[in-house]
N, C-alpha and C. Protein backbone atom coordinates (compact mmCIF):
# COMPACT_ATOMS: atom_id res chain seq x y z
N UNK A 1 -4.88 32.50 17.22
CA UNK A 1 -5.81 32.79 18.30
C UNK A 1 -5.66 34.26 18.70
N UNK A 2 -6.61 34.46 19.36
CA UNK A 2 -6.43 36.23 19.60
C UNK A 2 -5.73 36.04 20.45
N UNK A 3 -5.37 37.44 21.19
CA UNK A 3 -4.41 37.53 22.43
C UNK A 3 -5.57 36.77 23.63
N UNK A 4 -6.60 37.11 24.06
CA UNK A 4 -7.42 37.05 24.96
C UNK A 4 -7.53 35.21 25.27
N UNK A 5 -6.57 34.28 24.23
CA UNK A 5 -6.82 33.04 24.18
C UNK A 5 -8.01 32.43 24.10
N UNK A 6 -8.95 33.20 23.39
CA UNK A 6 -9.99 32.29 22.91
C UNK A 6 -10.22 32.19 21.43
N UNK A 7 -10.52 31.29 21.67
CA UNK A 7 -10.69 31.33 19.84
C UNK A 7 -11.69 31.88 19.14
N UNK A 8 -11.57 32.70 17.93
CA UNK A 8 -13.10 33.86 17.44
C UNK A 8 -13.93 32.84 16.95
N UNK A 9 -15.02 33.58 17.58
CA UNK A 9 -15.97 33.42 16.53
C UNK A 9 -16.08 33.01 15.57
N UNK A 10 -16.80 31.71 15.45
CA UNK A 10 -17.19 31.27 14.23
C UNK A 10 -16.00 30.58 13.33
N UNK A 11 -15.11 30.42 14.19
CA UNK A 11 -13.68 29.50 13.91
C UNK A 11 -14.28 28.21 14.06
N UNK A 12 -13.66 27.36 13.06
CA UNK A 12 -14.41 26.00 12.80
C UNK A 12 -12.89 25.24 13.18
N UNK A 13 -12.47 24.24 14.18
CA UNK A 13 -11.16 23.89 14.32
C UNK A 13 -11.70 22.52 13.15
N UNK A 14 -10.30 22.47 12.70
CA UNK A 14 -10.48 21.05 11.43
C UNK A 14 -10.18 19.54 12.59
N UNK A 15 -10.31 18.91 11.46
CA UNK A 15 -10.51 17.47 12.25
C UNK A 15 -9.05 16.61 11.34
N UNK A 16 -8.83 15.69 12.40
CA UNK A 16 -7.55 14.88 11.76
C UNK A 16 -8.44 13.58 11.27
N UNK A 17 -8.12 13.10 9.95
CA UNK A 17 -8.81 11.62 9.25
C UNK A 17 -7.94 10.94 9.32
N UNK A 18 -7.80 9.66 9.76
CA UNK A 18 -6.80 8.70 9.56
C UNK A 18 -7.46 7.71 8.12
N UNK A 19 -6.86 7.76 7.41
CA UNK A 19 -7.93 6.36 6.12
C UNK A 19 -6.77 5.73 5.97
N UNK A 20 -7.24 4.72 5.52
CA UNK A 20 -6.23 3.24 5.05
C UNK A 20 -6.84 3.05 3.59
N UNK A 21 -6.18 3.15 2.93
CA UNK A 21 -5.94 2.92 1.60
C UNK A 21 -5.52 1.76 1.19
N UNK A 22 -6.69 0.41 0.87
CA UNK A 22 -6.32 -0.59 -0.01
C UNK A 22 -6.68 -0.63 -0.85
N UNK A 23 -5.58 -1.22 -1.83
CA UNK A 23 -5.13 -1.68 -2.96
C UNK A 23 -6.48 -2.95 -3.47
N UNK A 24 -7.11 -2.77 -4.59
CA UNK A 24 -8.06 -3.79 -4.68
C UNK A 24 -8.14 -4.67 -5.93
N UNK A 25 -7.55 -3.99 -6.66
CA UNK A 25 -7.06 -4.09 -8.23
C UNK A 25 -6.42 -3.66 -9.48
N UNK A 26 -5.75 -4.27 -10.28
CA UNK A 26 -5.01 -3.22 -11.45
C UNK A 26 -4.07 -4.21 -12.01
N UNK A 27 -4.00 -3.61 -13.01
CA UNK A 27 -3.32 -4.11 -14.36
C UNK A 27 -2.43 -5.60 -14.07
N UNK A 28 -1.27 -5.42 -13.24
CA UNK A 28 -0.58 -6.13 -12.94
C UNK A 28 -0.85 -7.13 -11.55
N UNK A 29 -2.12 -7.01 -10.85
CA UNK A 29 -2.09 -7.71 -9.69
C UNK A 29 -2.02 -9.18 -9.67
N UNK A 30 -2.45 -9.88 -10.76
CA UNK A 30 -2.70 -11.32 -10.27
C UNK A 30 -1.23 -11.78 -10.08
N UNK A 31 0.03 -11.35 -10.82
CA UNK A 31 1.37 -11.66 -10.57
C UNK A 31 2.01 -11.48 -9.09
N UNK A 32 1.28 -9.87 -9.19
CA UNK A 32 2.44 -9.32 -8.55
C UNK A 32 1.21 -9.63 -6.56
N UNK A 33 0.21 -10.13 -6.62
CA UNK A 33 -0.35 -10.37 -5.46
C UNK A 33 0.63 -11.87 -4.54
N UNK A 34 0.78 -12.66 -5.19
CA UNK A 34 1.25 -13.74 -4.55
C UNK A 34 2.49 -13.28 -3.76
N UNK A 35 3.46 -12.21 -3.81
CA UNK A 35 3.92 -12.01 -2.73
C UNK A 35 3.25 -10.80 -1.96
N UNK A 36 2.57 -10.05 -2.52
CA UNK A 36 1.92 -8.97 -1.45
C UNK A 36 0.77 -9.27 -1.37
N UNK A 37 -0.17 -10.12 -0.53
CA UNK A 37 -1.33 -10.23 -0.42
C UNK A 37 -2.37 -8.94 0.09
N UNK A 38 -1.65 -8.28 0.91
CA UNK A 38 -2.32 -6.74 1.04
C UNK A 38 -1.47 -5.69 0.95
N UNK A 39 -2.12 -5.00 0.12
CA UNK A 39 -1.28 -3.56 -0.11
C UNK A 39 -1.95 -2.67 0.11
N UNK A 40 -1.73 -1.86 1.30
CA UNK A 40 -2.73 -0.66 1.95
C UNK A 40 -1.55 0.27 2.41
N UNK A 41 -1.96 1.73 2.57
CA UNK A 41 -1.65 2.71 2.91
C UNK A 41 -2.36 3.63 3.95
N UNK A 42 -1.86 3.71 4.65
CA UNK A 42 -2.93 4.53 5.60
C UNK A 42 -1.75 6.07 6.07
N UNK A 43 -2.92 7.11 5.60
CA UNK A 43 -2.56 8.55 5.61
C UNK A 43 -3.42 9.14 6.25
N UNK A 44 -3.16 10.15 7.01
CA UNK A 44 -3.51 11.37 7.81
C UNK A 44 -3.33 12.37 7.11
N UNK A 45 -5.14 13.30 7.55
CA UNK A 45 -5.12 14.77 6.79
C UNK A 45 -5.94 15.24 7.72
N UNK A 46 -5.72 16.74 7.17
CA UNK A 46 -6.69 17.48 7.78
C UNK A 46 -8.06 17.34 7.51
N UNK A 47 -9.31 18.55 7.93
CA UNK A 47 -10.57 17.77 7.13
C UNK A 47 -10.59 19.65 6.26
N UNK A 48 -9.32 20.21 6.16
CA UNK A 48 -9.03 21.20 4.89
C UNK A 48 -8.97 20.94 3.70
N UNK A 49 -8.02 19.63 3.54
CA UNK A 49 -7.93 18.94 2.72
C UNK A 49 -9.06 18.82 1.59
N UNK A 50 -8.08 18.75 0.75
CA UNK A 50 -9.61 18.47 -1.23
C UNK A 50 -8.99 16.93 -0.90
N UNK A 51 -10.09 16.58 -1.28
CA UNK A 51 -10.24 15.20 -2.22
C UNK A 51 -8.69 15.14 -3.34
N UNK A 52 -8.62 16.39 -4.15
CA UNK A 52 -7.53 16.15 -4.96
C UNK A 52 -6.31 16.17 -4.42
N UNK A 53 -6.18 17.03 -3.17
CA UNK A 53 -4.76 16.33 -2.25
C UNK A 53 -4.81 14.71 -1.74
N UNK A 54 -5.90 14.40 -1.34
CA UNK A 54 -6.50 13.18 -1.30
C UNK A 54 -5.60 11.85 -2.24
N UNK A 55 -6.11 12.52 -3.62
CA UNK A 55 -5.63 12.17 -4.66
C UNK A 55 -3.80 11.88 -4.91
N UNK A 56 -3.80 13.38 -4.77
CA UNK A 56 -1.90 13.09 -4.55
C UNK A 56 -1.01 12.85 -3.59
N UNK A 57 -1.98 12.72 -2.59
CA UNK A 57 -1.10 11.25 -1.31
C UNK A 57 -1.26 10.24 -1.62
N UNK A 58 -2.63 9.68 -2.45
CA UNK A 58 -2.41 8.13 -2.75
C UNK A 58 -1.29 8.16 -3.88
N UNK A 59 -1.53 8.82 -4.70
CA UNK A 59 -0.42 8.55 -6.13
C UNK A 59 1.09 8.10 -5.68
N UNK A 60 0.93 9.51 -4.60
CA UNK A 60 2.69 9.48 -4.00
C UNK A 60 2.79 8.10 -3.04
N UNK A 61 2.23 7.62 -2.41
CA UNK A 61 2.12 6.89 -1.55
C UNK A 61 2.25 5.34 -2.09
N UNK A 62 1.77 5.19 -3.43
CA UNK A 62 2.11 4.24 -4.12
C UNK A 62 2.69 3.76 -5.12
N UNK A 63 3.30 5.05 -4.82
CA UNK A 63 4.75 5.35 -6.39
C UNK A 63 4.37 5.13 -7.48
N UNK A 64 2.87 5.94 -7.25
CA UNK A 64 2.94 6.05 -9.43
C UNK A 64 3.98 6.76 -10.11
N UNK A 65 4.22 6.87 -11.04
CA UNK A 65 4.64 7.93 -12.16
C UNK A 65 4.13 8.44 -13.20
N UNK A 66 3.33 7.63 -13.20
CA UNK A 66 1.75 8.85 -14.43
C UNK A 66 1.00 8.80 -14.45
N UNK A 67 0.42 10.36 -14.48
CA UNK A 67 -0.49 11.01 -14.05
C UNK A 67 -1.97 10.49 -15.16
N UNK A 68 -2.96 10.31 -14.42
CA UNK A 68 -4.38 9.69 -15.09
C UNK A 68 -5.87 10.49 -14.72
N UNK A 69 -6.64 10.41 -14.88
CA UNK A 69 -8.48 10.92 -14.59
C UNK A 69 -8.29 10.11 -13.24
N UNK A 70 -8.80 10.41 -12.68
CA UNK A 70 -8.99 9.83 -10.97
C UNK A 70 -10.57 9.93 -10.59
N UNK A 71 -11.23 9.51 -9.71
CA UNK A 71 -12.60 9.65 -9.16
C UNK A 71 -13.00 8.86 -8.09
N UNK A 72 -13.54 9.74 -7.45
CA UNK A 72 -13.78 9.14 -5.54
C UNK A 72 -15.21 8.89 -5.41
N UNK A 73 -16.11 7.67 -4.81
CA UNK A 73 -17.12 7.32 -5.19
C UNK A 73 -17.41 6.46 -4.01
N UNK A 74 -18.63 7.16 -3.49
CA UNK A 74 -19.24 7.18 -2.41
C UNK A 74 -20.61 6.62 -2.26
N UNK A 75 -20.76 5.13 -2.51
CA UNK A 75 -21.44 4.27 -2.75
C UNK A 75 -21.06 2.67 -2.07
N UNK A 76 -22.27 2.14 -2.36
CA UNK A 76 -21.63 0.41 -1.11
C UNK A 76 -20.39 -0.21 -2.24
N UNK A 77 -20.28 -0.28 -3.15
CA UNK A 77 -19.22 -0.80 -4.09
C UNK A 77 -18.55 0.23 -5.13
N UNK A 78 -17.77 -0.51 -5.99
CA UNK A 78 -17.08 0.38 -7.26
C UNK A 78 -18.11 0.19 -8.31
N UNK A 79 -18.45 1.52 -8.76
CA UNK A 79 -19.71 1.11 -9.64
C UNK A 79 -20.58 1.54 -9.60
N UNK A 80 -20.63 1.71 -8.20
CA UNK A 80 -22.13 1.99 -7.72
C UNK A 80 -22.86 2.87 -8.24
N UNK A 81 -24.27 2.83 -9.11
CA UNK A 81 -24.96 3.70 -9.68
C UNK A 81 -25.61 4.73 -9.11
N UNK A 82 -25.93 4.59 -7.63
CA UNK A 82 -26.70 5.69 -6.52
C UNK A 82 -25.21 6.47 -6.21
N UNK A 83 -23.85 6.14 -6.57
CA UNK A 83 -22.73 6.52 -5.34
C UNK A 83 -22.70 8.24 -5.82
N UNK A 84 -22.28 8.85 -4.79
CA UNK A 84 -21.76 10.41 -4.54
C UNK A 84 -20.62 10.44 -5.64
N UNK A 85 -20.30 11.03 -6.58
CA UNK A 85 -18.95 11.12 -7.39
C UNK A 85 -18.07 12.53 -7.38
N UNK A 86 -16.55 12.65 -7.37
CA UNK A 86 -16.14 13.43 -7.59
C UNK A 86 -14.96 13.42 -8.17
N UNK A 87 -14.82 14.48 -9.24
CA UNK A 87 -13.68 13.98 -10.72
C UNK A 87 -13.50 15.05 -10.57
N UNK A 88 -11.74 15.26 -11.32
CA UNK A 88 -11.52 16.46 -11.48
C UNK A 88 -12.40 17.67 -12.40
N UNK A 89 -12.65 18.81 -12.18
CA UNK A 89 -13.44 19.77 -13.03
C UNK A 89 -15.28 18.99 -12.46
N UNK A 90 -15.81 19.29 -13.56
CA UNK A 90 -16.98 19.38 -12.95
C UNK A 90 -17.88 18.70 -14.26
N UNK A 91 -17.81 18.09 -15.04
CA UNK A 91 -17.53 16.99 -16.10
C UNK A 91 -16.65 16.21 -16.41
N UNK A 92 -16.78 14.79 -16.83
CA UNK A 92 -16.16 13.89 -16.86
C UNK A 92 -15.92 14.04 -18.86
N UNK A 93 -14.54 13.44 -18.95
CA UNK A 93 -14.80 13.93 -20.52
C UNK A 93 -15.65 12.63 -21.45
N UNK A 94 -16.08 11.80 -20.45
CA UNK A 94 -17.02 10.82 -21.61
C UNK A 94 -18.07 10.33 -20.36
N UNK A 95 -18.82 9.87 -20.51
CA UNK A 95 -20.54 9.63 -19.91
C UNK A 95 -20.06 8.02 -18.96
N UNK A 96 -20.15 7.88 -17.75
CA UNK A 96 -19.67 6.89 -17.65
C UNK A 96 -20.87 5.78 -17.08
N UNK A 97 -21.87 6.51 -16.59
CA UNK A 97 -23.25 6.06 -16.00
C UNK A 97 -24.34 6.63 -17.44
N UNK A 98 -25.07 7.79 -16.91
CA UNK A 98 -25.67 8.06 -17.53
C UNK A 98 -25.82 9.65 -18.03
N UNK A 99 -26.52 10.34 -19.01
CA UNK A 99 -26.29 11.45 -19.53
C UNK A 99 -26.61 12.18 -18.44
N UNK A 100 -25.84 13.49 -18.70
CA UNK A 100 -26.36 14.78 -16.95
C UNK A 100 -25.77 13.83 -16.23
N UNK A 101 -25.25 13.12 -15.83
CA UNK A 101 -24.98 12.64 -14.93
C UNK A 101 -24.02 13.82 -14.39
N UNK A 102 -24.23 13.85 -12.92
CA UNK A 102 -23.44 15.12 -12.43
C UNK A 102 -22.11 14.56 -11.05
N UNK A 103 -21.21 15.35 -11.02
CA UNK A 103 -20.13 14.84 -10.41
C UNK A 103 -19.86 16.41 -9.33
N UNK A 104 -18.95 15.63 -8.33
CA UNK A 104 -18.62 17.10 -7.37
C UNK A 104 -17.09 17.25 -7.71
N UNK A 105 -16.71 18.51 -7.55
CA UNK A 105 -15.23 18.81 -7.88
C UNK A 105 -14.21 18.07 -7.23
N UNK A 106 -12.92 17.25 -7.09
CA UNK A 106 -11.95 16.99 -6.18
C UNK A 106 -11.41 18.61 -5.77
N UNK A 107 -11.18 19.30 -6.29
CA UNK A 107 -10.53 20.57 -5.74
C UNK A 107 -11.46 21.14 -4.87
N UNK A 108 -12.54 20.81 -5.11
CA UNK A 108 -13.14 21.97 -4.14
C UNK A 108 -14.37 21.31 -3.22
N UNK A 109 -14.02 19.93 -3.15
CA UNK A 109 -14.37 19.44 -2.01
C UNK A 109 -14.20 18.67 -0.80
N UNK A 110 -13.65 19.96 0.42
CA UNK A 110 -12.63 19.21 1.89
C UNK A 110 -13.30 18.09 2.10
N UNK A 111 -12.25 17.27 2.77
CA UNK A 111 -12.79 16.04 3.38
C UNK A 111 -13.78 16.31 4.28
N UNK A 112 -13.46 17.74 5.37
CA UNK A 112 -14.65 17.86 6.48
C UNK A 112 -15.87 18.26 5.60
N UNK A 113 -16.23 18.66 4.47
CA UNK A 113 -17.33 18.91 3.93
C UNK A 113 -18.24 17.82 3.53
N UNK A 114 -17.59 16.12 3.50
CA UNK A 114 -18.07 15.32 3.14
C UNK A 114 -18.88 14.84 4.58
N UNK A 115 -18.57 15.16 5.87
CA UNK A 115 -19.09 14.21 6.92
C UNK A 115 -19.20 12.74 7.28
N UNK A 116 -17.50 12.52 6.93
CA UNK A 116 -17.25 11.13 7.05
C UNK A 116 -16.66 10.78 8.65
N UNK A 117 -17.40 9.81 8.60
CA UNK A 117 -17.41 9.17 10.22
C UNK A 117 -16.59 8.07 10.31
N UNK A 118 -15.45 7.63 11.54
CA UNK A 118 -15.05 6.40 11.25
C UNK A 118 -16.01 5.43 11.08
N UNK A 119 -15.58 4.61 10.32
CA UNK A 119 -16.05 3.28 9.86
C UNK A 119 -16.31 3.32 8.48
N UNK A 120 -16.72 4.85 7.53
CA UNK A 120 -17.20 4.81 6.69
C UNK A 120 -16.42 4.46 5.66
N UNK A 121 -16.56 3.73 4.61
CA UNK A 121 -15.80 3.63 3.27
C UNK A 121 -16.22 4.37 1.85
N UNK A 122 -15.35 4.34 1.04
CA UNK A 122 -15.25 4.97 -0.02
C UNK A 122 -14.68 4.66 -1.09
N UNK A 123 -14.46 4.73 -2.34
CA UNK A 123 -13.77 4.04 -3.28
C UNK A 123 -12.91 5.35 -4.28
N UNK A 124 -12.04 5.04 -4.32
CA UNK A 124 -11.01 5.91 -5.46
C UNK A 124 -10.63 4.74 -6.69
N UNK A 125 -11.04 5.09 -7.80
CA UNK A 125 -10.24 4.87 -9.20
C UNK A 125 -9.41 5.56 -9.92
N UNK A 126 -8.39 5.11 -10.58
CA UNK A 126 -7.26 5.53 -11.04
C UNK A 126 -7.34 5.06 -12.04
N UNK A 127 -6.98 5.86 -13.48
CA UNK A 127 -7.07 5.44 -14.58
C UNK A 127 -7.99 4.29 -14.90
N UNK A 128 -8.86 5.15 -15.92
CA UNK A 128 -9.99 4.36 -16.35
C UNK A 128 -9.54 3.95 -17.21
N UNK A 129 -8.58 3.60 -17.87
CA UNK A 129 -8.35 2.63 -18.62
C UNK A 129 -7.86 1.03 -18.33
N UNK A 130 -6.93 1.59 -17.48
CA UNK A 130 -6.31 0.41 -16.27
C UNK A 130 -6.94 -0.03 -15.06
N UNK A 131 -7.70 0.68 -14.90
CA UNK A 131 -8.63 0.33 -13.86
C UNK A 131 -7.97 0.09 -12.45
N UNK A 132 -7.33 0.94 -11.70
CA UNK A 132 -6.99 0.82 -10.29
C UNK A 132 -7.66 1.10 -9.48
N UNK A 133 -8.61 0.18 -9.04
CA UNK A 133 -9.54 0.47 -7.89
C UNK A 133 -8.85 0.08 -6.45
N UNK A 134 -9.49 1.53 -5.49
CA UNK A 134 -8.49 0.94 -4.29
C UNK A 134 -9.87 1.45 -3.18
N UNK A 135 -10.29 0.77 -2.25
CA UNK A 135 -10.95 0.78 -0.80
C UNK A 135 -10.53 2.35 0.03
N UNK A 136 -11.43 2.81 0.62
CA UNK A 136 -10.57 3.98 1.43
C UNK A 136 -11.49 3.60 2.60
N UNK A 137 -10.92 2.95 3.90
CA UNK A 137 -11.50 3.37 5.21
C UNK A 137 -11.56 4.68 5.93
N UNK A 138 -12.22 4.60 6.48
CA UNK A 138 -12.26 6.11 7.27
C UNK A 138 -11.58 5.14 8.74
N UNK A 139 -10.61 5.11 9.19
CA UNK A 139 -10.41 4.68 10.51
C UNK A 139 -10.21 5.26 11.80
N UNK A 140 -10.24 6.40 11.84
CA UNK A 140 -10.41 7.20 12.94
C UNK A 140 -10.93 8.52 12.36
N UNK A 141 -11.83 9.50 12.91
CA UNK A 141 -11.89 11.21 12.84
C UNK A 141 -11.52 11.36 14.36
N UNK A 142 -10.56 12.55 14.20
CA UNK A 142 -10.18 13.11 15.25
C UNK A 142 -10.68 14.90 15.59
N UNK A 143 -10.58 15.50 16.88
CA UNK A 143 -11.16 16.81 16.94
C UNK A 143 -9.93 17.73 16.82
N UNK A 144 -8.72 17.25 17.08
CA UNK A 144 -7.25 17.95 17.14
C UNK A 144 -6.50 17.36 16.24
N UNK A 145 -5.80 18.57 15.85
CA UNK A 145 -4.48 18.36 14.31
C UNK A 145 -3.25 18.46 15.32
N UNK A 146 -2.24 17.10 15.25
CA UNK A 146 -1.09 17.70 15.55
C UNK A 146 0.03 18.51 15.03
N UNK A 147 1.02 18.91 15.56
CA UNK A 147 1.85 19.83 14.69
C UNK A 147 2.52 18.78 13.60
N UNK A 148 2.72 19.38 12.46
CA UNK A 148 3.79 18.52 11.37
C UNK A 148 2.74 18.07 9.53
N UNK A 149 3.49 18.39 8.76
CA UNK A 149 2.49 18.40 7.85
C UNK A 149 1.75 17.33 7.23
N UNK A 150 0.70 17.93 6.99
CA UNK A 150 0.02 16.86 6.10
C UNK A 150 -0.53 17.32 4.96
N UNK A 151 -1.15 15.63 4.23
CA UNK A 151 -0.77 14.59 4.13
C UNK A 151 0.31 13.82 4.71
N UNK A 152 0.43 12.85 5.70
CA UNK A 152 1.08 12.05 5.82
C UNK A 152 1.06 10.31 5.60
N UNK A 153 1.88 9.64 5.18
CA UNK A 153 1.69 8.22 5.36
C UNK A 153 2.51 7.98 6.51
N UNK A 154 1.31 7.05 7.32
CA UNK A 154 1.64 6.38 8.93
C UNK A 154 2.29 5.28 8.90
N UNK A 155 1.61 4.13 7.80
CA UNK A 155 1.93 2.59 7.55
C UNK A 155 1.81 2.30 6.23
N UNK A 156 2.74 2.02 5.99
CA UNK A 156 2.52 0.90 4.39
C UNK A 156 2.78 -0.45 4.61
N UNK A 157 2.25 -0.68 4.31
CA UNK A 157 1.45 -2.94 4.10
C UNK A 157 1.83 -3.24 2.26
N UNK A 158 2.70 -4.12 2.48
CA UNK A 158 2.75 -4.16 1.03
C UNK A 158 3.98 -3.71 0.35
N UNK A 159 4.67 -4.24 -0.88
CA UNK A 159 5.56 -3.01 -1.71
C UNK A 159 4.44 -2.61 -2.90
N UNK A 160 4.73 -1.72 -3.61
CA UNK A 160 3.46 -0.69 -4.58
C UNK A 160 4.00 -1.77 -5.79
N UNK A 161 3.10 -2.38 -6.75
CA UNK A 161 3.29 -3.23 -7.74
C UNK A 161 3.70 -1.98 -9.03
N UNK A 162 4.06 -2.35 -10.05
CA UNK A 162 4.53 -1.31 -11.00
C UNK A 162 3.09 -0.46 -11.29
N UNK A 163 3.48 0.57 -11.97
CA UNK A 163 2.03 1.21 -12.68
C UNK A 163 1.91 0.69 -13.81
N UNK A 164 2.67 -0.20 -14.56
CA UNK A 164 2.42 -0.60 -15.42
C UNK A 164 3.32 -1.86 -15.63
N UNK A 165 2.52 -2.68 -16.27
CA UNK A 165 3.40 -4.42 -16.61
C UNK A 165 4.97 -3.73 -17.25
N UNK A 166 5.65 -4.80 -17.09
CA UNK A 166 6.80 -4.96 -18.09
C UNK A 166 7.45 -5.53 -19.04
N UNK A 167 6.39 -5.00 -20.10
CA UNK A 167 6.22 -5.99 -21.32
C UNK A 167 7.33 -6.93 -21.67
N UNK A 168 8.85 -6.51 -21.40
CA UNK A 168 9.62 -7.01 -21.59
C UNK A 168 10.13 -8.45 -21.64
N UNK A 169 9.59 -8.21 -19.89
CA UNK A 169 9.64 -9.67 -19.15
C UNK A 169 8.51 -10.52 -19.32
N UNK A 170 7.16 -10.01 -20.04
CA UNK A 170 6.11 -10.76 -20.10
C UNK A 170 6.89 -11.49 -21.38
N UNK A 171 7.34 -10.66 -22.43
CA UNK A 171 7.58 -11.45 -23.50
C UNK A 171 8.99 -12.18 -23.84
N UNK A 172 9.77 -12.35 -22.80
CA UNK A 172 10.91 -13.04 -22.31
C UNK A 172 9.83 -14.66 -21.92
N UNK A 173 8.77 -14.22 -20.99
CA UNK A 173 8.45 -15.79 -20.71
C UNK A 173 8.21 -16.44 -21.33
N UNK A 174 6.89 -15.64 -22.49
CA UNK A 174 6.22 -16.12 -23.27
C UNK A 174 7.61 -16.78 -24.51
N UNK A 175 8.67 -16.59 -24.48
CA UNK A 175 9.79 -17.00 -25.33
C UNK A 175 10.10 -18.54 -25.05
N UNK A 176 10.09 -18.33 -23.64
CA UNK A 176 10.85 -19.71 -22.99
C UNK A 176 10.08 -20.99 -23.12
């Protein structure tokens, strides 16, 4: 702030997002659901924030360990053919709708640039091969950032199921 305590011109103050991050599907859930029936995360950011920090609070938040194509999709479901998309870079490396189909950057698009309001939802996928689809609420926008950094996680619901089965033990059962 200047000395005079006002704030300049044309200073845009950021906004605090609270989202909750559930868990909706992936590789290993039908096992590993019967003891975690909900697995959600809910993190606080600025609205400075990319989408691709976005990205690496959920990863961290649900203890992946490897790294995949990701994409945030802004439509009534996962899928959705009308939805808003954004992947890393600015092409996807294979056609997943239709040709030209065009996508917005995760790096270079803040959350405050999207104009998300509480209530609104959103969808993130994780590895398109494995298919981890997870819900993103918008549950609060706020007009003030408090001090302390972000990304933060507030609440976790749930323990994080593996990122991947363990073939091991699948084929231990299949023995017995």
């Amino acid at each position: 702030m200047p000395r005079s305590g006002k704030a300049s011109r044309g200073a845009v103050p950021t906004r605090l997002y609270t989202l909750k991050v559930t868990l909706l599907s992936g590789p290993v859930m039908e096992a590993f659901a019967d003891k975690n029936p909900v697995i959600s995360r809910t993190i606080q950011m600025t609205g400075r924030q990319t989408l691709a920090e976005l990205h690496d609070a959920i990863y961290d938040a649900f203890d992946r360990d490897d790294e995949h194509m990701y994409e945030f999709q802004f439509g009534k479901k996962p899928m959705d053919r009308n939805a808003r998309r954004y992947t890393v870079g600015s092409e996807m490396p294979f056609d997943l709708f239709e040709e030209g189909d065009e996508t917005g950057d995760v790096t270079a698009t803040t959350l405050d640039a999207l104009g998300l309001k509480a209530r609104n939802r959103f969808f993130y996928w994780f590895d398109f091969g494995d298919d981890w689809w997870h819900r993103v609420d918008v549950v609060r926008v706020e007009d003030a950032v408090g001090p302390g950094k972000y990304p933060r996680v507030t609440e976790r619901v749930g323990e994080s199921p593996p990122q991947y089965p363990d073939w091991e033990d699948e084929g231990d059962e299949e023995a017995e």
